[in-house]
N, C-alpha and C. Protein backbone atom coordinates (compact mmCIF):
# COMPACT_ATOMS: atom_id res chain seq x y z
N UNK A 1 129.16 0.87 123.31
CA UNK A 1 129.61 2.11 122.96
C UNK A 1 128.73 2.78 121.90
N UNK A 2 128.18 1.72 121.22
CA UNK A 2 127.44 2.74 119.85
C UNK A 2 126.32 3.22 120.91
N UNK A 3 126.21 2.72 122.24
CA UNK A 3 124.64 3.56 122.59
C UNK A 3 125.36 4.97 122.80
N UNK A 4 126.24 5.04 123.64
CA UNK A 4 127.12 6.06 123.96
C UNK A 4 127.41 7.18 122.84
N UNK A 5 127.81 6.70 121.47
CA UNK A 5 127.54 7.27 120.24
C UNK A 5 126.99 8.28 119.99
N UNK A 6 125.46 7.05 119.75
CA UNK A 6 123.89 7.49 119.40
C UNK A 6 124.06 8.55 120.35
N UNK A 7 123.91 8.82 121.49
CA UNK A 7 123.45 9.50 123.12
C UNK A 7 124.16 11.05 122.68
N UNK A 8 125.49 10.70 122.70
CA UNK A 8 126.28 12.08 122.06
C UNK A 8 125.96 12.97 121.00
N UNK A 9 125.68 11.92 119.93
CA UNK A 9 125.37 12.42 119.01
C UNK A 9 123.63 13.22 118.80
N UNK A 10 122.48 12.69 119.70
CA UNK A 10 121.16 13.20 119.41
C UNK A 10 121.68 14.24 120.67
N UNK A 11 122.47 14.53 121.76
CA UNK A 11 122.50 15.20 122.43
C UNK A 11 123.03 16.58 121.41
N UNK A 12 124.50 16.43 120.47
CA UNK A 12 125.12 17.07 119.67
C UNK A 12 123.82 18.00 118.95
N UNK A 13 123.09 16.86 118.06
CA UNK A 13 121.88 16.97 117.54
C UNK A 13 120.82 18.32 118.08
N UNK A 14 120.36 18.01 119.07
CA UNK A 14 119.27 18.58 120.04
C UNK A 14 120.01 20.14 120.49
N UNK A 15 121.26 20.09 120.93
CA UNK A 15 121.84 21.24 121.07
C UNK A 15 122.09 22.29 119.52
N UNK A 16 122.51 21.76 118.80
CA UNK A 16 122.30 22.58 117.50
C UNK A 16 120.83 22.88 117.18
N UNK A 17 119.75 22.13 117.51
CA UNK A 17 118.80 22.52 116.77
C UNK A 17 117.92 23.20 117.86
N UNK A 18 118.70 23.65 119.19
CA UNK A 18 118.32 24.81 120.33
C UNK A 18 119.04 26.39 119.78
N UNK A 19 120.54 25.54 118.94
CA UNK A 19 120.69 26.84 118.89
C UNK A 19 120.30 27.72 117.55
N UNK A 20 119.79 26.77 116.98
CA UNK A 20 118.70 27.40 115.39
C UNK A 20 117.89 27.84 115.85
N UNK A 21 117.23 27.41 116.52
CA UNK A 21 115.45 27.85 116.86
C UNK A 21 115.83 29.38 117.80
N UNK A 22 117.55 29.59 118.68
CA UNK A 22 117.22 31.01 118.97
C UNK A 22 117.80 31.80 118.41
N UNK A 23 118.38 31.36 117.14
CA UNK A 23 119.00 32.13 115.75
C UNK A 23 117.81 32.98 115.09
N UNK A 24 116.99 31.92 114.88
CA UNK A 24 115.59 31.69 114.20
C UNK A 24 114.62 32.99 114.65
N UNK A 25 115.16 33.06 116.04
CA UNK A 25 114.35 34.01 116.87
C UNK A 25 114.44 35.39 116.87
N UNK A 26 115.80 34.89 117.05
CA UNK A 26 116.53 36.90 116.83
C UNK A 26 116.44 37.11 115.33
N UNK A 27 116.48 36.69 114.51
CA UNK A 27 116.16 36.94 112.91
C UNK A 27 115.25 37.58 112.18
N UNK A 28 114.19 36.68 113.02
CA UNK A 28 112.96 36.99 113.06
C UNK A 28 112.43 38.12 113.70
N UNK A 29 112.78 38.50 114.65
CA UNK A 29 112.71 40.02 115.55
C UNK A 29 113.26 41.17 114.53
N UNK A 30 114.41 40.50 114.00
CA UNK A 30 115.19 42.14 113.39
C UNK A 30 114.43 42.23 111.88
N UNK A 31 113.81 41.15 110.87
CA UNK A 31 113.14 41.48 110.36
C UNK A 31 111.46 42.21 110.10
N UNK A 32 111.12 41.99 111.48
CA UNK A 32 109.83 42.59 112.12
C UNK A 32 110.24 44.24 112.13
N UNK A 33 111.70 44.21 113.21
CA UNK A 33 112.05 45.75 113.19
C UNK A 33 112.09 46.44 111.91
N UNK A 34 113.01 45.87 111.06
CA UNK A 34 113.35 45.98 109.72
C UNK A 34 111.96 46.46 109.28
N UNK A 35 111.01 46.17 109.17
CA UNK A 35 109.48 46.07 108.09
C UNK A 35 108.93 47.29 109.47
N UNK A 36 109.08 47.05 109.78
CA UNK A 36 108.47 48.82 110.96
C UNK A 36 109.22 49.68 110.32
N UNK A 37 110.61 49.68 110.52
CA UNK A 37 111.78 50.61 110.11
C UNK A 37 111.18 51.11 108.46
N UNK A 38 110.73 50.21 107.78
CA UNK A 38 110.47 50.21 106.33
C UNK A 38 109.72 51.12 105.77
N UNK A 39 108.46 51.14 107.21
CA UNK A 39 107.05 51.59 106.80
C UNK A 39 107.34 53.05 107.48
N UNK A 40 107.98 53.45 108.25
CA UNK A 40 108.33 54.44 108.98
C UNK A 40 108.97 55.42 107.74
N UNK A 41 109.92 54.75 106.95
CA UNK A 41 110.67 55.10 105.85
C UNK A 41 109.66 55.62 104.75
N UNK A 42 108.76 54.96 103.89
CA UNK A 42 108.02 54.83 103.46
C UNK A 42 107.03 55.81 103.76
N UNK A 43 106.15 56.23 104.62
CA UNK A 43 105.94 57.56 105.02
C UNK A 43 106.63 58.83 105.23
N UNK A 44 107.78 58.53 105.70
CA UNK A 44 108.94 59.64 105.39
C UNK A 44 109.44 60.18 104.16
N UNK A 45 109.63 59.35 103.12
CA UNK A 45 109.97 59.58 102.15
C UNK A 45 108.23 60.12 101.36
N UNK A 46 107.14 59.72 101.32
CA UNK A 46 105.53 60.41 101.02
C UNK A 46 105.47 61.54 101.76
N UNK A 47 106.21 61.81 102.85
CA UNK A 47 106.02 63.32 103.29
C UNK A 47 107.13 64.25 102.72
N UNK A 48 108.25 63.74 102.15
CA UNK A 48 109.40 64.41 101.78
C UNK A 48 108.32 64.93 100.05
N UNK A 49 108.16 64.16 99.52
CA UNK A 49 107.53 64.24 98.44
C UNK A 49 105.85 65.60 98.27
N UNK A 50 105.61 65.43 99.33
CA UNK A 50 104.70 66.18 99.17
C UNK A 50 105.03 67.29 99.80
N UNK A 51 105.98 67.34 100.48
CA UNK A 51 106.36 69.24 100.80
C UNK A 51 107.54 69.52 99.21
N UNK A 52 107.67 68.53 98.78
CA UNK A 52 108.80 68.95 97.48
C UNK A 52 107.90 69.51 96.29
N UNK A 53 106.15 69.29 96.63
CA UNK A 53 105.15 69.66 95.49
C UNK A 53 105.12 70.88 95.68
N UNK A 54 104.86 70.70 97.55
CA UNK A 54 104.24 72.51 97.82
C UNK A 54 105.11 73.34 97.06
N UNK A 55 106.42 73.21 97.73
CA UNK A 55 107.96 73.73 97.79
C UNK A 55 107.63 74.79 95.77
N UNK A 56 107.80 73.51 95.27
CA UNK A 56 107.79 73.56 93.55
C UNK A 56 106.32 74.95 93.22
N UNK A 57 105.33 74.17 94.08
CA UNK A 57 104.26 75.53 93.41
C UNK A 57 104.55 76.63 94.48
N UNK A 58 105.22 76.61 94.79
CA UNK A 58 104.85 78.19 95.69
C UNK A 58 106.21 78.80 95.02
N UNK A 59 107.45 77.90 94.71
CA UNK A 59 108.45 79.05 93.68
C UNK A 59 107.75 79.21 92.56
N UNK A 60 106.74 78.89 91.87
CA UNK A 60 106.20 78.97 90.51
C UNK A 60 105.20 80.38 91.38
N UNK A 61 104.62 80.48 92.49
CA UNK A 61 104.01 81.33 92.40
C UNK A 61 104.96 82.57 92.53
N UNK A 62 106.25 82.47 92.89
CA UNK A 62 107.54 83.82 93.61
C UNK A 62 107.41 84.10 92.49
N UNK A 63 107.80 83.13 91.43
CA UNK A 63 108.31 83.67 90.09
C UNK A 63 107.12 84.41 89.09
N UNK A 64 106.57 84.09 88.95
CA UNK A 64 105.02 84.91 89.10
C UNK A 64 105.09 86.06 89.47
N UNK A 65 105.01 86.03 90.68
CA UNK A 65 104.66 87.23 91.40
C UNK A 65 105.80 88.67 90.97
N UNK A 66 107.09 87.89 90.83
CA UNK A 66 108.48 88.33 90.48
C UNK A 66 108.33 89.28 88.72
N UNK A 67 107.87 88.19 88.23
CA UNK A 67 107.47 88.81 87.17
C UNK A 67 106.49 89.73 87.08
N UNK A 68 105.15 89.67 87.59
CA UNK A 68 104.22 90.89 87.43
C UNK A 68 105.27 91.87 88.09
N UNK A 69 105.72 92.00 89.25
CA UNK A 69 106.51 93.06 90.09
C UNK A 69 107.57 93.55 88.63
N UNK A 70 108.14 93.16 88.01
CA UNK A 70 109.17 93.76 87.10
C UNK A 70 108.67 94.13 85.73
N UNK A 71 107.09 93.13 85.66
CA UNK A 71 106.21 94.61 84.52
C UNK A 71 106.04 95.66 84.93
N UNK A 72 105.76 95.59 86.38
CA UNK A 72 104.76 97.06 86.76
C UNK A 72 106.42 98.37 86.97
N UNK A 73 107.06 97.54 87.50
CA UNK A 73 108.17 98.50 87.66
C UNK A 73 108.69 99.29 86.43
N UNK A 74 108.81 98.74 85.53
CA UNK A 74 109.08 98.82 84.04
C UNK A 74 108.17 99.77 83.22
N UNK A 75 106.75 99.62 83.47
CA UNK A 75 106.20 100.65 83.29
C UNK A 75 106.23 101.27 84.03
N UNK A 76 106.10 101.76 85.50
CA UNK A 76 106.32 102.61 86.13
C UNK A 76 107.46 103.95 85.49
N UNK A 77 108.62 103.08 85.63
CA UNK A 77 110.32 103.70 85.26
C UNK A 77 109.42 104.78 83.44
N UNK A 78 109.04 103.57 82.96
CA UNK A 78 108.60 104.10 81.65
C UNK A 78 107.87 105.54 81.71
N UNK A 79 106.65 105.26 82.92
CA UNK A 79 105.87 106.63 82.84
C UNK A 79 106.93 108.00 83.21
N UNK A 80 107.63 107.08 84.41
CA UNK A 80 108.05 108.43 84.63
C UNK A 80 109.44 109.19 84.07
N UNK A 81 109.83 108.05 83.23
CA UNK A 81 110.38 108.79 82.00
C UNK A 81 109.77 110.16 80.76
N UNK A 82 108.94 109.33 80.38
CA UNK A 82 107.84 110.21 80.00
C UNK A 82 107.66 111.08 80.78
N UNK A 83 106.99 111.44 81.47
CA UNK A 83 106.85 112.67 82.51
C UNK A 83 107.72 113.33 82.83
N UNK A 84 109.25 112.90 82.85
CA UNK A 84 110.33 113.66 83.08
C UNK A 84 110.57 114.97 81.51
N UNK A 85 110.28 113.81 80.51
CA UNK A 85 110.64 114.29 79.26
C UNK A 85 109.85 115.47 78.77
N UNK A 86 108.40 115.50 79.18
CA UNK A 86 107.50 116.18 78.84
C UNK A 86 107.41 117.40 80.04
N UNK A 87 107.83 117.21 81.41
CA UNK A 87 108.50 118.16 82.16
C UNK A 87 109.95 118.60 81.61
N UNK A 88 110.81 118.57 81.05
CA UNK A 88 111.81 119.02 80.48
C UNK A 88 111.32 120.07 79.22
N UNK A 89 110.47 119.57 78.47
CA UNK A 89 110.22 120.08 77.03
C UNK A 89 109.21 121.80 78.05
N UNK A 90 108.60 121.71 78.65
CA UNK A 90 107.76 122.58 79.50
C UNK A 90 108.88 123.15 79.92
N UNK A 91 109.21 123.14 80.36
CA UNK A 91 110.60 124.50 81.11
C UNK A 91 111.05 124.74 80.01
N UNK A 92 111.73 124.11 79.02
CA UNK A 92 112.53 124.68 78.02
C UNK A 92 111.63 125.26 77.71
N UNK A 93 110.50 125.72 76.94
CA UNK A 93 109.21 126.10 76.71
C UNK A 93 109.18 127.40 77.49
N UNK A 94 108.91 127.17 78.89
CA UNK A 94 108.72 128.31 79.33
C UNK A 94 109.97 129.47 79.43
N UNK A 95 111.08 128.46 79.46
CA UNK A 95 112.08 129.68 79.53
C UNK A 95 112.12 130.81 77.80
N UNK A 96 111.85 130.01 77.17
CA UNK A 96 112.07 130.70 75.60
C UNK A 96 110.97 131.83 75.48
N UNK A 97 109.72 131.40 76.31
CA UNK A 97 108.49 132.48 76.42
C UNK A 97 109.06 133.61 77.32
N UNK A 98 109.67 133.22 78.72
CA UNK A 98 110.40 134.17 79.22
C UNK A 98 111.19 135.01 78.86
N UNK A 99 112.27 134.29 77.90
CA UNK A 99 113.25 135.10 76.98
C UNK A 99 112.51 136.30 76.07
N UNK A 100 111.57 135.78 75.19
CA UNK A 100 111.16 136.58 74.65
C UNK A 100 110.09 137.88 75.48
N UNK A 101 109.32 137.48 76.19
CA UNK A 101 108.66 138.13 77.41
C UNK A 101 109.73 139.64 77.37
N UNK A 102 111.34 139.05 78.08
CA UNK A 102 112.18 139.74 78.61
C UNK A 102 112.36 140.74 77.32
N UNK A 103 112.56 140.11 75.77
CA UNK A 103 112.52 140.81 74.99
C UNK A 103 112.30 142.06 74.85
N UNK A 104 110.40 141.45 74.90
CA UNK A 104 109.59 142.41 74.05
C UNK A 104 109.24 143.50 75.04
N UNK A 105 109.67 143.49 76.39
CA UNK A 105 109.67 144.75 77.51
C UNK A 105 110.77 145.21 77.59
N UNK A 106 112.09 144.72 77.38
CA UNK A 106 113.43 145.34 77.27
C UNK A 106 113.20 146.99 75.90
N UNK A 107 112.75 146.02 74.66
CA UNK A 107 112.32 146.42 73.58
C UNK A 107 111.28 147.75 73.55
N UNK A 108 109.96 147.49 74.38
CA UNK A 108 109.21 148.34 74.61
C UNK A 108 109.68 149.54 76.08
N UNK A 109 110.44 148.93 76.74
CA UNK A 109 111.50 150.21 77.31
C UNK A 109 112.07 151.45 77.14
N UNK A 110 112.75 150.69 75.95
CA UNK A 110 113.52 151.24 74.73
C UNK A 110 112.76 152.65 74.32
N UNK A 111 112.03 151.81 73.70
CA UNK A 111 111.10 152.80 72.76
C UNK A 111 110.22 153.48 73.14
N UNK A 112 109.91 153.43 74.33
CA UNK A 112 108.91 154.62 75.33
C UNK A 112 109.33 156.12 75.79
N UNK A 113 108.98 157.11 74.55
CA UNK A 113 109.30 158.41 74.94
C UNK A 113 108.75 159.06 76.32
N UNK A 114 107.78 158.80 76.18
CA UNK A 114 107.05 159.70 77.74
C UNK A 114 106.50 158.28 78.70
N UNK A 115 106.54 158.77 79.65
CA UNK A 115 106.21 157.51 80.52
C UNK A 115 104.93 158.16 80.69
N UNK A 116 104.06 156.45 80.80
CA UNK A 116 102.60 157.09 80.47
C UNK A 116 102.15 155.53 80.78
N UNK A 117 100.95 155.82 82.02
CA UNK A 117 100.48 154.06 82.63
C UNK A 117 99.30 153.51 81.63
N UNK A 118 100.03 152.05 81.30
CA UNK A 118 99.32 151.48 80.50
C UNK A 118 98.27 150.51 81.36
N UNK A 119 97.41 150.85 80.93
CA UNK A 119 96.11 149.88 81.45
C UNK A 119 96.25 148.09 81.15
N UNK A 120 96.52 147.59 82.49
CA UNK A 120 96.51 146.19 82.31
C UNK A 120 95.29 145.14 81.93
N UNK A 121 95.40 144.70 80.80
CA UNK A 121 94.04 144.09 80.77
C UNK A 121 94.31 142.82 80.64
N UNK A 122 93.27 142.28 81.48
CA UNK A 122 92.98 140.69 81.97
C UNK A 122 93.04 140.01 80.96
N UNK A 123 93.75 139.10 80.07
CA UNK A 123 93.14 138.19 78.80
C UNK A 123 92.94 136.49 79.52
N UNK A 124 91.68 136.03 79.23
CA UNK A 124 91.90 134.98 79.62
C UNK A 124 92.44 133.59 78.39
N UNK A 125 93.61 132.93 78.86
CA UNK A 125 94.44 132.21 78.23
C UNK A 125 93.10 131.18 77.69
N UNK A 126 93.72 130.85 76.02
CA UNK A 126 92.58 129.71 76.15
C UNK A 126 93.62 128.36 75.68
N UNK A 127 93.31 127.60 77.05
CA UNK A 127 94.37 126.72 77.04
C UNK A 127 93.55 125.56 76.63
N UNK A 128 94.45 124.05 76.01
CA UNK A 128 93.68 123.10 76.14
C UNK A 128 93.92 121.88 77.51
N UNK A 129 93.12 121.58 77.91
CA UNK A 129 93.52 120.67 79.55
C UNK A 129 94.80 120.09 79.12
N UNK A 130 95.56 119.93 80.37
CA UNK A 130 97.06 119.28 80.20
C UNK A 130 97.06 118.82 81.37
N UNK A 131 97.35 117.60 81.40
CA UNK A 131 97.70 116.31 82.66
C UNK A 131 98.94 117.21 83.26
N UNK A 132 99.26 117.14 84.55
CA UNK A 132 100.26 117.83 84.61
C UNK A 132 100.71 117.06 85.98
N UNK A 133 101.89 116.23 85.70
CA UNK A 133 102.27 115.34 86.88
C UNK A 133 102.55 116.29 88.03
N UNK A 134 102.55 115.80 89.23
CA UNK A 134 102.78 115.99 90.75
C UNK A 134 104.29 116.66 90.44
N UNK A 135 104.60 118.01 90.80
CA UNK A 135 105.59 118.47 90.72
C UNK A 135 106.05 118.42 92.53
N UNK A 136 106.83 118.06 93.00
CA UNK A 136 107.46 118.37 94.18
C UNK A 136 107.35 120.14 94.74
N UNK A 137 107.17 120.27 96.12
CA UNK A 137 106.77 122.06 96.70
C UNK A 137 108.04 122.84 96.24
N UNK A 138 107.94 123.34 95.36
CA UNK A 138 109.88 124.62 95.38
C UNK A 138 109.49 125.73 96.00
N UNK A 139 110.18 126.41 96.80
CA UNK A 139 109.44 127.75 96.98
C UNK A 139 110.35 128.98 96.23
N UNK A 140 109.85 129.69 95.42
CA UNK A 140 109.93 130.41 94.62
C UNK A 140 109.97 131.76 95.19
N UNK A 141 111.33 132.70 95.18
CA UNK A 141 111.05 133.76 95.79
C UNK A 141 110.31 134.68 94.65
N UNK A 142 109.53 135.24 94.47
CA UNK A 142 109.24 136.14 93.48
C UNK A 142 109.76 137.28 93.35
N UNK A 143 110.04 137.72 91.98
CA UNK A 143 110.76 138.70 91.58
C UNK A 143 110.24 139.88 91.87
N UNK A 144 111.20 140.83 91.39
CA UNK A 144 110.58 142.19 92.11
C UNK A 144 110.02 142.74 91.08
N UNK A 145 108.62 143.04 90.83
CA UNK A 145 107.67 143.51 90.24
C UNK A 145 108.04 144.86 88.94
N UNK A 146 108.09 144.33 87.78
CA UNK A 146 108.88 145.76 87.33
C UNK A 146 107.40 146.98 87.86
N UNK A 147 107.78 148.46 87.23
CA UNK A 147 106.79 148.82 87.26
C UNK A 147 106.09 148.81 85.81
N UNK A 148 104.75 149.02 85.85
CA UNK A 148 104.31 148.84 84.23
C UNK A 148 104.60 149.86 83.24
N UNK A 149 105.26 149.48 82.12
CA UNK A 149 105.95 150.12 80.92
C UNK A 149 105.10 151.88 80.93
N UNK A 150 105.66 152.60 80.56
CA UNK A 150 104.65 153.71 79.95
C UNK A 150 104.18 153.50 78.57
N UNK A 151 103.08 153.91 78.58
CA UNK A 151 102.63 153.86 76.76
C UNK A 151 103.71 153.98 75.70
N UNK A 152 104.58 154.22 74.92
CA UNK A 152 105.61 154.55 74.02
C UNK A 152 104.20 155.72 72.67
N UNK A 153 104.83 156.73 72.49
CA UNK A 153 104.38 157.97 71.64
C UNK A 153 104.02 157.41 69.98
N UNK A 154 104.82 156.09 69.64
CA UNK A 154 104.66 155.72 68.51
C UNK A 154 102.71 154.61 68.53
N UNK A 155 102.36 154.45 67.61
CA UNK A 155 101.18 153.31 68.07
C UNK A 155 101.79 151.96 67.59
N UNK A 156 103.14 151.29 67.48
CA UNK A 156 103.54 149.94 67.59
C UNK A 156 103.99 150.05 68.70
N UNK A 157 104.80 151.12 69.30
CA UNK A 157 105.04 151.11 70.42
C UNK A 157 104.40 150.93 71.61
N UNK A 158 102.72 151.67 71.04
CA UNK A 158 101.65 151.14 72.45
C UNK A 158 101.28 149.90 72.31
N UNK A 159 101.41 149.49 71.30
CA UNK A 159 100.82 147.95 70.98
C UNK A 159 102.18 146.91 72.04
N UNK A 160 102.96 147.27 71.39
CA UNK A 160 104.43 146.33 71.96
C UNK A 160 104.01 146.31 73.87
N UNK A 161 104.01 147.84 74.74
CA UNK A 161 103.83 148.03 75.60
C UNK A 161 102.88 146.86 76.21
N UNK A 162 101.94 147.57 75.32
CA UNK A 162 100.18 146.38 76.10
C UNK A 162 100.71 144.83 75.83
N UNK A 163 101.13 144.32 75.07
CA UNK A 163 101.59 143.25 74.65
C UNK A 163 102.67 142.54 76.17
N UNK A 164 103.56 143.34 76.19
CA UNK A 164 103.90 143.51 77.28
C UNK A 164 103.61 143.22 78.47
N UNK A 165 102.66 143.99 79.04
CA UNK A 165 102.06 143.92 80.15
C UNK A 165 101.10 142.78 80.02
N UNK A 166 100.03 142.56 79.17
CA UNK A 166 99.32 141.21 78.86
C UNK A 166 99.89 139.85 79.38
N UNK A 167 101.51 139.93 78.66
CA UNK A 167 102.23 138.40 78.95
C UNK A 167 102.55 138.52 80.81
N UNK A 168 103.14 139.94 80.72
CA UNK A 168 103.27 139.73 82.24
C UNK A 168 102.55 139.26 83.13
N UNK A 169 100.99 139.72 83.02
CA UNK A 169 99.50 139.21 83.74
C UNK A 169 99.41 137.92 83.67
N UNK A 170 99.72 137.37 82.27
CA UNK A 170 99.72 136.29 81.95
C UNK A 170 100.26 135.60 82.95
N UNK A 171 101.56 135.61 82.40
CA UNK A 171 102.83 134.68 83.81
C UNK A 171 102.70 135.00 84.81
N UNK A 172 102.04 135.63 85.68
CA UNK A 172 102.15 135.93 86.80
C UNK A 172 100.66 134.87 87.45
N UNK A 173 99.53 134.99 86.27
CA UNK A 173 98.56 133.93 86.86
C UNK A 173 99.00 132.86 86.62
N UNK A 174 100.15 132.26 85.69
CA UNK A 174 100.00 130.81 85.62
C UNK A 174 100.89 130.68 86.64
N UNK A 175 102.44 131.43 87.50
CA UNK A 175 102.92 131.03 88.05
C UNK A 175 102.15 131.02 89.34
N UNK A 176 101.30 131.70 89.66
CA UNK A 176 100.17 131.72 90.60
C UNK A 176 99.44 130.22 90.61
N UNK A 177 98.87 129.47 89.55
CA UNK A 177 98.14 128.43 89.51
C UNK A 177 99.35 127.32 89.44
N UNK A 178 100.72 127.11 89.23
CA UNK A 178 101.30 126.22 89.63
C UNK A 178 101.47 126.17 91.29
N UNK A 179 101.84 127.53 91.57
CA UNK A 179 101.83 127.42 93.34
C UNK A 179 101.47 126.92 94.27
N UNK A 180 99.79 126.79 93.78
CA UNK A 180 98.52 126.72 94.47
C UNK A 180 98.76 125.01 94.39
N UNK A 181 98.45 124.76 93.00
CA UNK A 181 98.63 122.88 92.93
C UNK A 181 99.79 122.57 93.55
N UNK A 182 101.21 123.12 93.59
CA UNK A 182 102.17 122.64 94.17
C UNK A 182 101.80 122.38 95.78
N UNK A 183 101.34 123.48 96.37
CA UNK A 183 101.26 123.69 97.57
C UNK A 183 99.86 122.67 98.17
């Protein structure tokens, strides 16, 4: 019987150590997969990394870019604040020249005994250059032309008259030379 034993037992034996060696086998396979799987990973994660660099400098360049865009705007807004302001101060300007304009011919109206045509004479303005921003086209109906004052009998009165007529020539060429640039 002990051969019988022995026999069972290296048979027992021999069968366990068939079924290690295809334990052994498949183990061995899934750690092979495993270490592929690894290296697969391992490049995946070096490509995740290097679009996370790009990613990083190209918002450093938005923000950049973001920022010059909100200097320039800023001055922009700025100039054309300025330009608004300095177009505001110009009309108020011109209207007060108008006012008085309206004045000093209401005035010289007045005081004109005989009607008598005053000679218009050309003065040329002596201005100094003025930047003068892009005004948008208005179209301007023009007024109806008074006729020119008569002389007045007094000599402040002819003075007032010519004075008169001078500014009128006047405004009439500068509203002439805004036209032209507008248009």
């Amino acid at each position: 019987m002990s051969f019988l034993v022995s026999l069972v037992a290296d048979v027992l034996v021999a069968i366990l150590l068939v079924a290690t060696i295809v334990s052994s086998v498949r183990l061995s396979r899934r750690i092979t997969e495993l270490k592929g799987d690894e290296a697969a990973l391992k490049r995946t994660i070096a490509d995740l990394m290097s679009a996370t660099g790009a990613a990083e400098r190209a918002i450093a360049g938005l923000r950049g870019a973001l920022d010059e865009c909100d200097r320039t705007l800023a001055e922009r807004i700025g100039a054309a604040e300025l330009s608004a302001q300095g177009l505001a101060a110009e009309i108020a300007a011109g209207e007060g020249v108008l006012a008085r304009i309206r004045a000093i011919v209401s005035q010289a109206g007045a005081a004109q005994a005989a009607p008598r045509a005053v000679p218009v004479v050309p003065a040329a303005p002596v201005m100094a250059p003025v930047a003068i921003a892009p005004v948008p086209a208005v179209m301007v109906e023009p007024a109806a032309r008074p006729a020119p004052p008569a002389a007045p009998a007094t000599p402040n009165g002819e003075r007032l008259g010519l004075a008169a007529a001078a500014a009128l020539a006047m405004s009439e060429r500068a509203l002439g030379r805004l036209r032209s640039r507008a248009a």
